[in-house]
Protein backbone atom coordinates (compact mmCIF):
# COMPACT_ATOMS: atom_id res chain seq x y z
CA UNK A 1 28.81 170.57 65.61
CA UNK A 2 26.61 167.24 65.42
CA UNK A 3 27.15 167.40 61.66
CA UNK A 4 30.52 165.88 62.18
CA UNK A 5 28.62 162.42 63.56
CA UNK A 6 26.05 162.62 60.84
CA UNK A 7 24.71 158.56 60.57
CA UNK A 8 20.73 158.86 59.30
CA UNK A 9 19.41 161.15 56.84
CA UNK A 10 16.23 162.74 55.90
CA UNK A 11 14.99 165.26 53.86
CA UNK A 12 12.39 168.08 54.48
CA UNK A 13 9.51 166.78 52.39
CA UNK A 14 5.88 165.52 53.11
CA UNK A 15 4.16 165.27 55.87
CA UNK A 16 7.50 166.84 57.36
CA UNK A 17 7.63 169.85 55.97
CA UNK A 18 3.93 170.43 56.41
CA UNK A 19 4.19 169.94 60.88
CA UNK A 20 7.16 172.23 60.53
CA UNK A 21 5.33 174.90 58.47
CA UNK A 22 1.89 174.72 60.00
CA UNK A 23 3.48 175.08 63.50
CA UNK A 24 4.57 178.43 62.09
CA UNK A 25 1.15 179.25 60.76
CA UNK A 26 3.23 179.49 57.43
CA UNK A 27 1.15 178.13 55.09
CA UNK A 28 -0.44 179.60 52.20
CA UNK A 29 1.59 182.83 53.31
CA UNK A 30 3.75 184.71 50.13
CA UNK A 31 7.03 185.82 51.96
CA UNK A 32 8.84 184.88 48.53
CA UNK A 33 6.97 187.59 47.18
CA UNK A 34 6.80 190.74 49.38
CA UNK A 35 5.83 194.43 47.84
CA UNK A 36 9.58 195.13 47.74
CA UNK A 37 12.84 193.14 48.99
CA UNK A 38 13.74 193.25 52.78
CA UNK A 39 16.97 195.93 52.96
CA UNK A 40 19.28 193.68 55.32
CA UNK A 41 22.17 194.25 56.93
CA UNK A 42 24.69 192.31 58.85
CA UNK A 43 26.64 193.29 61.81
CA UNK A 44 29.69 190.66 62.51
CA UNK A 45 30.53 188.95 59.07
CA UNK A 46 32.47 185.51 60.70
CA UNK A 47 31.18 181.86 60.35
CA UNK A 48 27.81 182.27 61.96
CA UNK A 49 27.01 185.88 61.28
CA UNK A 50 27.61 184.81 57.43
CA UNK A 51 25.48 181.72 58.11
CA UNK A 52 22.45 183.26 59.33
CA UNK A 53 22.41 185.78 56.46
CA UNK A 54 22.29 182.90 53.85
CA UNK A 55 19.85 181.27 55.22
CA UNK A 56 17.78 184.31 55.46
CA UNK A 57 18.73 184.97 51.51
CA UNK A 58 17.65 181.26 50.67
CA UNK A 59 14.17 182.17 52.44
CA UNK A 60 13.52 185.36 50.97
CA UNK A 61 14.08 188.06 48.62
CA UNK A 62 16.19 190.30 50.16
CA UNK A 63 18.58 193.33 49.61
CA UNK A 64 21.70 192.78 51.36
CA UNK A 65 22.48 197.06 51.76
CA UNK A 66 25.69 196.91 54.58
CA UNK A 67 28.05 194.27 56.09
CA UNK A 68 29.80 195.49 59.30
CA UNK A 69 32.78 194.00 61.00
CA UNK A 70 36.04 195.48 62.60
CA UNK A 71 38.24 193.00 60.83
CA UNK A 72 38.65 194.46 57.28
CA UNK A 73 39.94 190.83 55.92
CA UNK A 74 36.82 188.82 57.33
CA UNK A 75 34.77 192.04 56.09
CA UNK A 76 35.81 192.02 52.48
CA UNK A 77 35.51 188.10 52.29
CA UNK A 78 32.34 188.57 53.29
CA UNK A 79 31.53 191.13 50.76
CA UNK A 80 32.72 188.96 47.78
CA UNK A 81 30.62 186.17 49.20
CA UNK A 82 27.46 187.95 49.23
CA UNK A 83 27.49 189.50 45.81
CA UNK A 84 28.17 185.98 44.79
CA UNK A 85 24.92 185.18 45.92
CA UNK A 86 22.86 187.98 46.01
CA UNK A 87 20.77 187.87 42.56
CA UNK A 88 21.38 191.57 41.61
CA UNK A 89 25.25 190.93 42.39
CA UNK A 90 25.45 194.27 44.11
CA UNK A 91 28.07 194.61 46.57
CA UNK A 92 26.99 195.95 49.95
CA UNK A 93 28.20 199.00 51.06
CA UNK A 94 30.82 197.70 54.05
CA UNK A 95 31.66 199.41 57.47
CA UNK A 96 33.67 198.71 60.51
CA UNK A 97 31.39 200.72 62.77
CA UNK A 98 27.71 199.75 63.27
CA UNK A 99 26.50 203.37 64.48
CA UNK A 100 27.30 204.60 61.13
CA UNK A 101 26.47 201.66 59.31
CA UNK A 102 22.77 202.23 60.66
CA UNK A 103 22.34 205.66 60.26
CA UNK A 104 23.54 205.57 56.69
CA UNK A 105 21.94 203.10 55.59
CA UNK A 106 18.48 202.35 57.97
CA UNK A 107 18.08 198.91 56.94
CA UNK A 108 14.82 197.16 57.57
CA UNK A 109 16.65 193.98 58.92
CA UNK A 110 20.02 193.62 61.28
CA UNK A 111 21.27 190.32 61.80
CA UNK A 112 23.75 190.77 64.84
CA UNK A 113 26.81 188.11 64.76
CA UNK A 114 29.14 189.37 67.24
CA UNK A 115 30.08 187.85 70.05
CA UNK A 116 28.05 187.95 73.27
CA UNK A 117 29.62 191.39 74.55
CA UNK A 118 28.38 193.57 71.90
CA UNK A 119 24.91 192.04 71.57
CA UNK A 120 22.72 194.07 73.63
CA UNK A 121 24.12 197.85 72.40
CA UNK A 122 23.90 196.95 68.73
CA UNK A 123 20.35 195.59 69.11
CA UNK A 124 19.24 198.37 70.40
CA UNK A 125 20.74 200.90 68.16
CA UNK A 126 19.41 198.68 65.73
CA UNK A 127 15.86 199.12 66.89
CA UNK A 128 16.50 203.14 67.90
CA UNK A 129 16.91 203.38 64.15
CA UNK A 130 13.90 201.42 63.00
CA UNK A 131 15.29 197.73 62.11
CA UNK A 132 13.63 194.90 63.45
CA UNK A 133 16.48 192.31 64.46
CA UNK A 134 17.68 188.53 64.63
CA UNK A 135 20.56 188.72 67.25
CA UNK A 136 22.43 185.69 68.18
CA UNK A 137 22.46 183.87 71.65
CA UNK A 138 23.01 184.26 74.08
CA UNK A 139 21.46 187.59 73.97
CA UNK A 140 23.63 189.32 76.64
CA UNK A 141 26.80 189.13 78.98
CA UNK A 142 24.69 190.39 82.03
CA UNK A 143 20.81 190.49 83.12
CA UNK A 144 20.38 194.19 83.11
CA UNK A 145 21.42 194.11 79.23
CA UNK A 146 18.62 191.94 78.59
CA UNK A 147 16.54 193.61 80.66
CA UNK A 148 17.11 196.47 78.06
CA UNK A 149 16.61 194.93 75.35
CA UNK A 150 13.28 194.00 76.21
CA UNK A 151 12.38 197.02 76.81
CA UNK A 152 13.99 198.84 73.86
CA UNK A 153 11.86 196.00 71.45
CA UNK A 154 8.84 196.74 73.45
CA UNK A 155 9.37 200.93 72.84
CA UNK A 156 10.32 200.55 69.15
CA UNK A 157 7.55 198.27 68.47
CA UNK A 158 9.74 196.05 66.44
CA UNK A 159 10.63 192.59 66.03
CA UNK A 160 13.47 190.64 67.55
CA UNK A 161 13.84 186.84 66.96
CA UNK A 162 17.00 185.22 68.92
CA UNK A 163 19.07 182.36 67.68
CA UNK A 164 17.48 179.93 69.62
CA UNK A 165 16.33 177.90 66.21
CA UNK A 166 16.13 174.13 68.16
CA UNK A 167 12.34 176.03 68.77
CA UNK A 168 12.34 175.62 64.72
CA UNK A 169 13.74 172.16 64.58
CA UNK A 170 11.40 169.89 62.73
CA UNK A 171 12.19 166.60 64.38
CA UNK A 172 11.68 168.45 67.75
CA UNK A 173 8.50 170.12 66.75
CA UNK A 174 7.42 167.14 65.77
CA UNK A 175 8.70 165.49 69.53
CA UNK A 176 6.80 168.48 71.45
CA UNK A 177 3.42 168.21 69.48
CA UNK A 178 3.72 164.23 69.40
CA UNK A 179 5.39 163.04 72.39
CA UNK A 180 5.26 165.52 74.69
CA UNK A 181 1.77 167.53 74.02
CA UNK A 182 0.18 164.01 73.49
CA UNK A 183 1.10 163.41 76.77
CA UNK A 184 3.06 159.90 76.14
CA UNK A 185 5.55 161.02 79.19
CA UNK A 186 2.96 161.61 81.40
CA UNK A 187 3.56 164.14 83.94
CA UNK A 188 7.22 165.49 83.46
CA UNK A 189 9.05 166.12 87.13
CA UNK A 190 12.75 165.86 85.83
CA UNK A 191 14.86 166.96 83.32
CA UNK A 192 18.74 167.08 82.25
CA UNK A 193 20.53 168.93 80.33
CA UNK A 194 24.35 168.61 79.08
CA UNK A 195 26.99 169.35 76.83
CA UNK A 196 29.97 167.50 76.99
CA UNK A 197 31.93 168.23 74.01
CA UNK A 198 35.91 169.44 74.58
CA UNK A 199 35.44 172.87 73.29
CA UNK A 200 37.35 175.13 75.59
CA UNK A 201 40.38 176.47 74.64
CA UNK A 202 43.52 174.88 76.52
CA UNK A 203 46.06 176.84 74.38
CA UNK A 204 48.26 179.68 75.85
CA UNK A 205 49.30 182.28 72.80
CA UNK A 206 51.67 184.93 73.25
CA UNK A 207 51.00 188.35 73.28
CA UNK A 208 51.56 189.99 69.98
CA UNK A 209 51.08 192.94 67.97
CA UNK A 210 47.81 193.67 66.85
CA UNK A 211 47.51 193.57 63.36
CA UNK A 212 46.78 196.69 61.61
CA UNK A 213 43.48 195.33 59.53
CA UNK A 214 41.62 194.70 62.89
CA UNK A 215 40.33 197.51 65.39
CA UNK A 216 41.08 195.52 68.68
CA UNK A 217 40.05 198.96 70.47
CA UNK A 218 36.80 198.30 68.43
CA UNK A 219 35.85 194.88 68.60
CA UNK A 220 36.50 194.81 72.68
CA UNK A 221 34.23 197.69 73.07
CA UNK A 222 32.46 197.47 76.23
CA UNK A 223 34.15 194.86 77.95
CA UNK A 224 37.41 194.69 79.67
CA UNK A 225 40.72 195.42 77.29
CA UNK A 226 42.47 191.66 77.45
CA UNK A 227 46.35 192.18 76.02
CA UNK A 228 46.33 191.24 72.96
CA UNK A 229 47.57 187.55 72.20
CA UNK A 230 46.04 186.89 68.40
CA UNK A 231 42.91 186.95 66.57
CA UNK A 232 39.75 186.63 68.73
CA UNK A 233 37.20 185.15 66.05
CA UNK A 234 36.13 182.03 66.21
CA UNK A 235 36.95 179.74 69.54
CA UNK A 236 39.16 182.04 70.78
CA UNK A 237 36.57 184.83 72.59
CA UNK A 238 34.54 182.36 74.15
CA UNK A 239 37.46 181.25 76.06
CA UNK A 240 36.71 184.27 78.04
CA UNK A 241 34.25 185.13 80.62
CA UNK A 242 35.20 189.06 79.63
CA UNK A 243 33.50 188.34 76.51
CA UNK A 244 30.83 185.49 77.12
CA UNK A 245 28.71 183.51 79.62
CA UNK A 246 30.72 180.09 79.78
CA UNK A 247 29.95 176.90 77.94
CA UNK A 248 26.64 177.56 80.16
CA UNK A 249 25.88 180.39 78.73
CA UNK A 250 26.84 179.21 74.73
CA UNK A 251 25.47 175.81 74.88
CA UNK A 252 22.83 175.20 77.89
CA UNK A 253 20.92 178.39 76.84
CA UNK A 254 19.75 176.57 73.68
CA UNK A 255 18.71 173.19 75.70
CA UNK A 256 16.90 175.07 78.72
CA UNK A 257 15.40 177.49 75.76
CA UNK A 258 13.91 174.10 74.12
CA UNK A 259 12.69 172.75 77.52
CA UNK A 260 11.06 175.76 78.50
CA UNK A 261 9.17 175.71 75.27
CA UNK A 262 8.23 172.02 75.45
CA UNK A 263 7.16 172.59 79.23
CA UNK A 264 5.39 176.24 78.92
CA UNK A 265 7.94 177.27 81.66
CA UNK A 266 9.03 180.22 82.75
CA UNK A 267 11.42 181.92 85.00
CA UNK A 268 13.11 179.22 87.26
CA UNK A 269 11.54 179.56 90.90
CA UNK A 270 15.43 179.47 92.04
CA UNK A 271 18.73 178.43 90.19
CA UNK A 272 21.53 177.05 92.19
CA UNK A 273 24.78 176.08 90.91
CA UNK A 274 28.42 175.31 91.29
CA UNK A 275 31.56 174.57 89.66
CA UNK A 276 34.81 175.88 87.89
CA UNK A 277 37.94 174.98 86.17
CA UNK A 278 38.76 171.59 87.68
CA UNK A 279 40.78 169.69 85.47
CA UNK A 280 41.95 171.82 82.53
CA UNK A 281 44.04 174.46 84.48
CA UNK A 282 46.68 174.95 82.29
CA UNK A 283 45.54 177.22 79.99
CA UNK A 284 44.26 181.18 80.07
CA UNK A 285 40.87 180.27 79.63
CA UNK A 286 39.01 181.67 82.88
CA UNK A 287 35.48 180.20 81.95
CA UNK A 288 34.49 176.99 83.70
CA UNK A 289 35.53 173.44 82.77
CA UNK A 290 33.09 171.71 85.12
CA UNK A 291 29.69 172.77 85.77
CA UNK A 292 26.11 171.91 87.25
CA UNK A 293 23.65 174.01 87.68
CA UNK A 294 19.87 173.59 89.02
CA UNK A 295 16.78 175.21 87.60
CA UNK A 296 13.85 174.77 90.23
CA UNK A 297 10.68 174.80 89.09
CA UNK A 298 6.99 173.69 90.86
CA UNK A 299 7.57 169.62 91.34
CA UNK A 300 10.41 169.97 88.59
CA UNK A 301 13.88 170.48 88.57
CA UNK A 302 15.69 170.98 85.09
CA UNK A 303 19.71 170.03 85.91
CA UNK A 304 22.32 170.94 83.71
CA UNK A 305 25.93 169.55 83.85
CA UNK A 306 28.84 170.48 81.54
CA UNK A 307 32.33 168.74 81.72
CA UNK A 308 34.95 169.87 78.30
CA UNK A 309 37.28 166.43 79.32
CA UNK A 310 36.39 163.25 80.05
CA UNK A 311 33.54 161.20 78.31
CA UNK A 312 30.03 162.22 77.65
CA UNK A 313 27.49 160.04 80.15
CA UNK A 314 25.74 158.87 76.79
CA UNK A 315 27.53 158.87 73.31
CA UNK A 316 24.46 158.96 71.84
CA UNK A 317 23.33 162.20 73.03
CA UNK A 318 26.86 164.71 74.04
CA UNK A 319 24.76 167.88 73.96
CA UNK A 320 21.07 166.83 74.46
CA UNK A 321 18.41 167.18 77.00
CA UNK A 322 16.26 164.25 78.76
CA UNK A 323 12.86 164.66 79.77
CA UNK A 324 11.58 162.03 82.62
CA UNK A 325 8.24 161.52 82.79
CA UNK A 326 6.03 158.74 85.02
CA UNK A 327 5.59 156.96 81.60
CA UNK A 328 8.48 157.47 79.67
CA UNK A 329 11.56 159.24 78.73
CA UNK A 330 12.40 161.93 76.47
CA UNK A 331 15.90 162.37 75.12
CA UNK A 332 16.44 165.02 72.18
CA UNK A 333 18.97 166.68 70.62
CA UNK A 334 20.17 168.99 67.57
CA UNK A 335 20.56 165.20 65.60
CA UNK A 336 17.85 163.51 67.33
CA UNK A 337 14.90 162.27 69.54
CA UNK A 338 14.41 158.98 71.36
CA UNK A 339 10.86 158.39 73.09
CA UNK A 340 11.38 155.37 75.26
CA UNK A 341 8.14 154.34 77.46
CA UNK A 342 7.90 152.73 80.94
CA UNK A 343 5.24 150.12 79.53
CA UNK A 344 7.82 147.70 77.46
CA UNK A 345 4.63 146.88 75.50
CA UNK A 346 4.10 150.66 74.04
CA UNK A 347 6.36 151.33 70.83
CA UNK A 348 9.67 153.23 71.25
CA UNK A 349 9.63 156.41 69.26
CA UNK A 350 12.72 157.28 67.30
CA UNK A 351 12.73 160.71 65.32
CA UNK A 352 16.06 161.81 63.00
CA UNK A 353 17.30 165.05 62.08
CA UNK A 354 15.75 166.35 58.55
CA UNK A 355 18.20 167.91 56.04
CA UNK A 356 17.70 170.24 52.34
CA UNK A 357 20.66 169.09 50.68
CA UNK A 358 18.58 168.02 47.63
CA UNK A 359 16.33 171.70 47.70
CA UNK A 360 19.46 173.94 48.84
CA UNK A 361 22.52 172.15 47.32
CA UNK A 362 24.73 175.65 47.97
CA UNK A 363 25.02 174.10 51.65
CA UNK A 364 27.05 171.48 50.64
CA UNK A 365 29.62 173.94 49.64
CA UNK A 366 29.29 176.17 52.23
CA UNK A 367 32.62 176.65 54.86
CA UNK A 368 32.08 175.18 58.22
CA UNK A 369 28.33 175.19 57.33
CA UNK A 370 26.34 173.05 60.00
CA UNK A 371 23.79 171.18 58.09
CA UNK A 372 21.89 170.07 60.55
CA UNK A 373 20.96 173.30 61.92
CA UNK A 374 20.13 174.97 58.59
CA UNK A 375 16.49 174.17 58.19
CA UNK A 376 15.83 174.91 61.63
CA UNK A 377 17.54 178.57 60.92
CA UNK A 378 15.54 178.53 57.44
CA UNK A 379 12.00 178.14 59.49
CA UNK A 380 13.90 180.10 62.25
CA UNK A 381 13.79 183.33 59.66
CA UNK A 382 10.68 182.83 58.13
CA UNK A 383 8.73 182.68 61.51
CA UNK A 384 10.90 185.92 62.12
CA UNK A 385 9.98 187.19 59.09
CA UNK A 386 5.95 186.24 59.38
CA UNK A 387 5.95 188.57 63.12
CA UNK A 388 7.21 191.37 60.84
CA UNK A 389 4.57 190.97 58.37
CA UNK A 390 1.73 190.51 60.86
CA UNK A 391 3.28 192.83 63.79
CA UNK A 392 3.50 190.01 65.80
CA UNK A 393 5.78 188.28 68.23
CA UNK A 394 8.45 185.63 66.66
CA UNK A 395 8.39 182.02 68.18
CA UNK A 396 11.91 182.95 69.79
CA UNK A 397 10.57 186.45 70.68
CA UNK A 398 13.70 188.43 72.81
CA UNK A 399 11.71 187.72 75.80
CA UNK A 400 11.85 184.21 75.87
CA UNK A 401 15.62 184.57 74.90
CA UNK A 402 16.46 186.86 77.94
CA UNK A 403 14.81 185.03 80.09
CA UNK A 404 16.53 181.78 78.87
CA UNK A 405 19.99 183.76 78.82
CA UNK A 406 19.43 185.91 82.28
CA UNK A 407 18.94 181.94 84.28
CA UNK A 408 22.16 180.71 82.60
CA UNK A 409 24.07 184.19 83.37
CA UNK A 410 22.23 183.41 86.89
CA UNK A 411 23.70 180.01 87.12
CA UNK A 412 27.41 181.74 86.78
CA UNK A 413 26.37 184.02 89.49
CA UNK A 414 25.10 181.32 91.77
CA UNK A 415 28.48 179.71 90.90
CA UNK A 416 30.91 182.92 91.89
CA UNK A 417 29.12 183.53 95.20
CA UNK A 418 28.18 180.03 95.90
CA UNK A 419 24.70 180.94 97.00
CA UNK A 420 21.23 179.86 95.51
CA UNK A 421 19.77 182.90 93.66
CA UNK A 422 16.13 183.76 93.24
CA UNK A 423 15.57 186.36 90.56
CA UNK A 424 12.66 188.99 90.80
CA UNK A 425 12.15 189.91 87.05
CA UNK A 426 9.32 192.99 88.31
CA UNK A 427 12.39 194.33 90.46
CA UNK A 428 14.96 193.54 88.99
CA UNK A 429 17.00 191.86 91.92
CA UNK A 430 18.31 189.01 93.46
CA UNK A 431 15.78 188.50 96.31
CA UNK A 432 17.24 189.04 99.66
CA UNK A 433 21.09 189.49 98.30
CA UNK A 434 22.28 192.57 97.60
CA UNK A 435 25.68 191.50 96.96
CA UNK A 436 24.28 189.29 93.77
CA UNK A 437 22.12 191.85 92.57
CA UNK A 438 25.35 194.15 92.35
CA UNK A 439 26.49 191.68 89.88
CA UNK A 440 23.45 191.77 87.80
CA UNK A 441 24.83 194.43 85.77
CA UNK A 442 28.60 194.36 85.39
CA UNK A 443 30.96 197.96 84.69
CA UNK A 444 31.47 198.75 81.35
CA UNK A 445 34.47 200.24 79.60
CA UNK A 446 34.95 204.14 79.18
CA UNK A 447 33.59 205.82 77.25
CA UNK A 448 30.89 203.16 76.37
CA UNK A 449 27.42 203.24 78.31
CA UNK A 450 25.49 200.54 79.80
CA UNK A 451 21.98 200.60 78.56
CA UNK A 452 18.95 201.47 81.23
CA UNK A 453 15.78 200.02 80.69
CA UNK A 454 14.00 202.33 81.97
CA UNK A 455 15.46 205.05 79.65
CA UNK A 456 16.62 202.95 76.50
C-alpha cells in the first residue's frame, strides 16, 4: 500500500544486502542450485497469491506443477502468467479444488492465497499430503484453527513460514539489530501500533446472480453462506467478519508480529479491547471501523488503535508501530524507521525502505505489485526455503504466526463481550470465562469439519 507514497529510494546492495542475508544465516548457501527444482503449487491465484509465487520463482528454481482457484477466469489468467515466466514455459496443470489438486499432484511446496477462512483446512491438507507450506496471514479466522495448525506442522514434521515478511524487512532488521538490540532505546515499557488507512468497504451492491465461472458454494466453504451480491476477490471479503478478523486482524497482526520479534515477546499476559463501527454505518460491512485494543505484557503494554475515516495521528507513519523507550523512540514502518533519542546531543537515526528494481526489473511491470514489500517476501522465501533444507524452523515459523493471529482474533473477542481476556495456550481457554472460550472456535458450515488438534 505504502508504495503509493514512495519519496526515498534505495537499492539492496552492500553492506545492505549482506545484514539482511547474514540475519538469515544465508550466506554462502546454494538454494539457486538445489539437486532438482522445488514442485510448487499455488492455492488462490488473485493479486497476492500470484505475488508470493513470483517472488518465490525470482528466488529459486522451481517447478510450478498446479494452480488452484474456484474462479476459472482469475485461474486461467494465472496460468498464462506463469508459463510466461516459468523457464520451461510449461503450463501448470489447473484445478478448482485443492483436495484433488494435492493428491494428484503432491507438490513439495503450497503457497496458500485464499482468504483468511480457508487458511487453516488447506494448510493442513497440505501438510497431511507431505508439502511444506507458506500460508498467508492472518493464519486463521478462530484460535482453535491455529491451534491445529500447529499441531498438524508439528505431526508432519514439515515447514510452514507465514506471511509475516516485515520479520524479513531489511531496513527493520537493520532497526532491531542496530537500534533496538544495541540498546539505544533503553528499556522499552510502551509501544503503539496503528493503521489508519480508509480501507473498509462503504459500498452496498445488490444481490445478483452468481456467475457461472465461479463456485460461490466453493469459495465460501466453511464459513457462513452470505447472499450473493458480486465478486468477493479483492477488498470485497475482508469487508466481512464471516470471512476475516477485521482491519485488526489484516493489518495489526503484521505490526504486533514485528514487535514481538523486536521485543522476544510472547503471548500477551491479557488483551483488552473495545470498539466497532462508529462512524461509517452506512454500508454492509460488519467489521469494525474504530478500534483499540491492549496487549499487556510485564511493565509493557503494546496499544493498537485503528480508525478507516478521519486523519492518521502522524502522516508520516499511517500504518507503523512506535517503540518508547527511557532514551529514545522507535517509529517503523513497511517504508521506514525513525530513531529519535531523549539526549538532543545523540544523532537521530533515519533508515529508508530498500528496493530491487535495478536486479528484478519484471516488478516494475507487475499488476498491483507492492514494491516495497518484495524484497522482504524475496528473503521471506529464502529463509522459508533454508528451514526446508536444514529441517529447521523458518524465521516466521506458524507458531509465532498463531500466536500473533490468536491475540488479534482475541482482541475481537475482548471487543464482542466487552471483557478483558486472558488466554491459556496449555488449555486452550479463556481463563475464568467460559462464555469466551465458547467463542474460541466458531461453527462451521455442513458438511465441512473443523480441525482438532488433538486429532489433526
Amino acid at each position: 500500500m505504502d508504495n503509493f507514497h514512495i519519496t526515498r529510494r534505495r537499492f539492496l546492495k552492500g553492506a545492505t544486502a549482506s545484514l539482511a542475508l547474514s540475519s538469515f544465516g544465508l550466506h554462502g548457501m546454494d538454494l539457486m542450485n538445489p539437486p532438482k527444482p522445488y514442485r510448487v503449487a499455488l492455492i488462490g491465484t488473485g493479486w497476492y497469491g500470484k505475488s508470493d509465487l513470483f517472488r518465490l520463482m525470482q528466488v529459486a528454481p522451481v517447478d510450478v506443477v498446479a494452480l488452484c482457484d474456484v474462479d476459472k477466469n482469475i485461474l486461467h489468467a494465472a496460468a498464462a502468467l506463469v508459463k510466461q515466466r516459468q523457464k520451461s514455459g510449461n503450463t501448470p496443470r489447473l484445478y478448482m479444488d485443492y483436495r484433488k489438486m494435492l493428491s494428484e499432484t503432491k507438490p513439495d511446496i503450497v503457497l496458500i492465497g485464499t482468504p483468511d477462512h480457508w487458511h487453516a483446512l488447506q494448510t493442513i491438507e497440505a501438510l497431511k499430503e507431505g508439502a511444506h507450506v507458506y500460508v498467508q496471514k492472518p493464519i486463521s479466522v478462530d484460535v482453535i484453527e491455529g491451534e491445529a495448525m500447529v499441531a498438524a506442522a508439528r505431526k508432519y514434521k514439515r515447514v510452514v513460514q507465514v506471511g509475516t515478511q516485515r520479520k524479513s524487512t531489511p531496513h527493520l532488521i537493520d532497526a532491531k539489530k542496530n537500534i533496538v538490540d544495541a540498546g539505544l532505546l533503553g528499556k522499552i515499557s510502551h509501544v503503539e501500533m496503528c493503521c489508519y488507512y480508509s480501507m473498509r468497504n462503504t459500498s452496498n451492491p445488490p444481490l445478483e446472480p452468481i456467475p457461472d465461472f465461479l463456485d460461490y458454494e466453493m469459495w465460501t466453504g466453511p464459513a457462513p453462506l452470505r447472499p450473493y451480491d458480486g465478486i468477493p476477490h479483492i477488498r470485497w471479503w475482508r469487508a466481512f467478519m464471516e470471512y476475516g478478523n477485521g482491519i485488526t486482524g489484516d493489518m495489526c497482526v503484521h505490526m504486533l508480529d514485528t514487535v514481538r520479534w523486536m521485543l522476544n515477546l510472547g503471548w500477551p499476559n491479557k488483551i483488552t479491547a473495545s470498539g466497532g463501527i462508529y462512524v461509517q454505518k452506512e454500508a454492509k460491512s460488519n467489521i469494525a471501523d474504530t478500534q483499540t485494543a491492549t496487549f499487556e505484557y510485564p511493565e509493557l503494554n503494546c496499544v493498537w488503535q485503528h480508525r478507516s475515516w478521519g486523519t492518521p495521528n502522524n502522516p508520516e507513519y499511517p500504518w507503523s508501530f512506535t517503540l518508547y523507550g527511557e532514551k529514545g523512540t522507535l517509529w517503523g514502518s513497511t517504508m521506514k524507521c525513525d530513531f529519535i533519542p531523549v539526549d538532543e546531543k545523540e544523532k537521530k537515526i533515519h533508515l529508508d525502505v530498500v528496493y530491487e528494481k535495478e536486479k528484478y526489473p519484471e516488478d516494475l511491470t507487475e499488476e498491483r505489485i507492492e514494491l516495497n514489500a518484495a524484497p522482504a517476501t524475496r528473503l521471506h522465501m529464502l529463509d522459508f526455503l533454508k528451514a526446508i533444507e536444514e529441517n529447521g524452523r523458518p524465521i516466521a515459523d506458524i507458531e509465532e504466526g498463531h500466536i500473533s493471529t490468536a491475540s488479534c482474533i482475541l482482541a475481537n473477542l475482548s471487543m464482542k463481550t466487552g471483557r478483558s481476556l486472558v488466554y491459556n495456550p496449555t488449555l486452550r481457554e479463556i481463563v475464568g470465562d467460559k462464555e469466551a472460550t465458547a467463542l474460541l472456535q466458531r461453527t462451521y458450515r455442513s458438511p465441512w469439519i473443523h480441525p482438532d488438534p488433538k486429532t489433526v
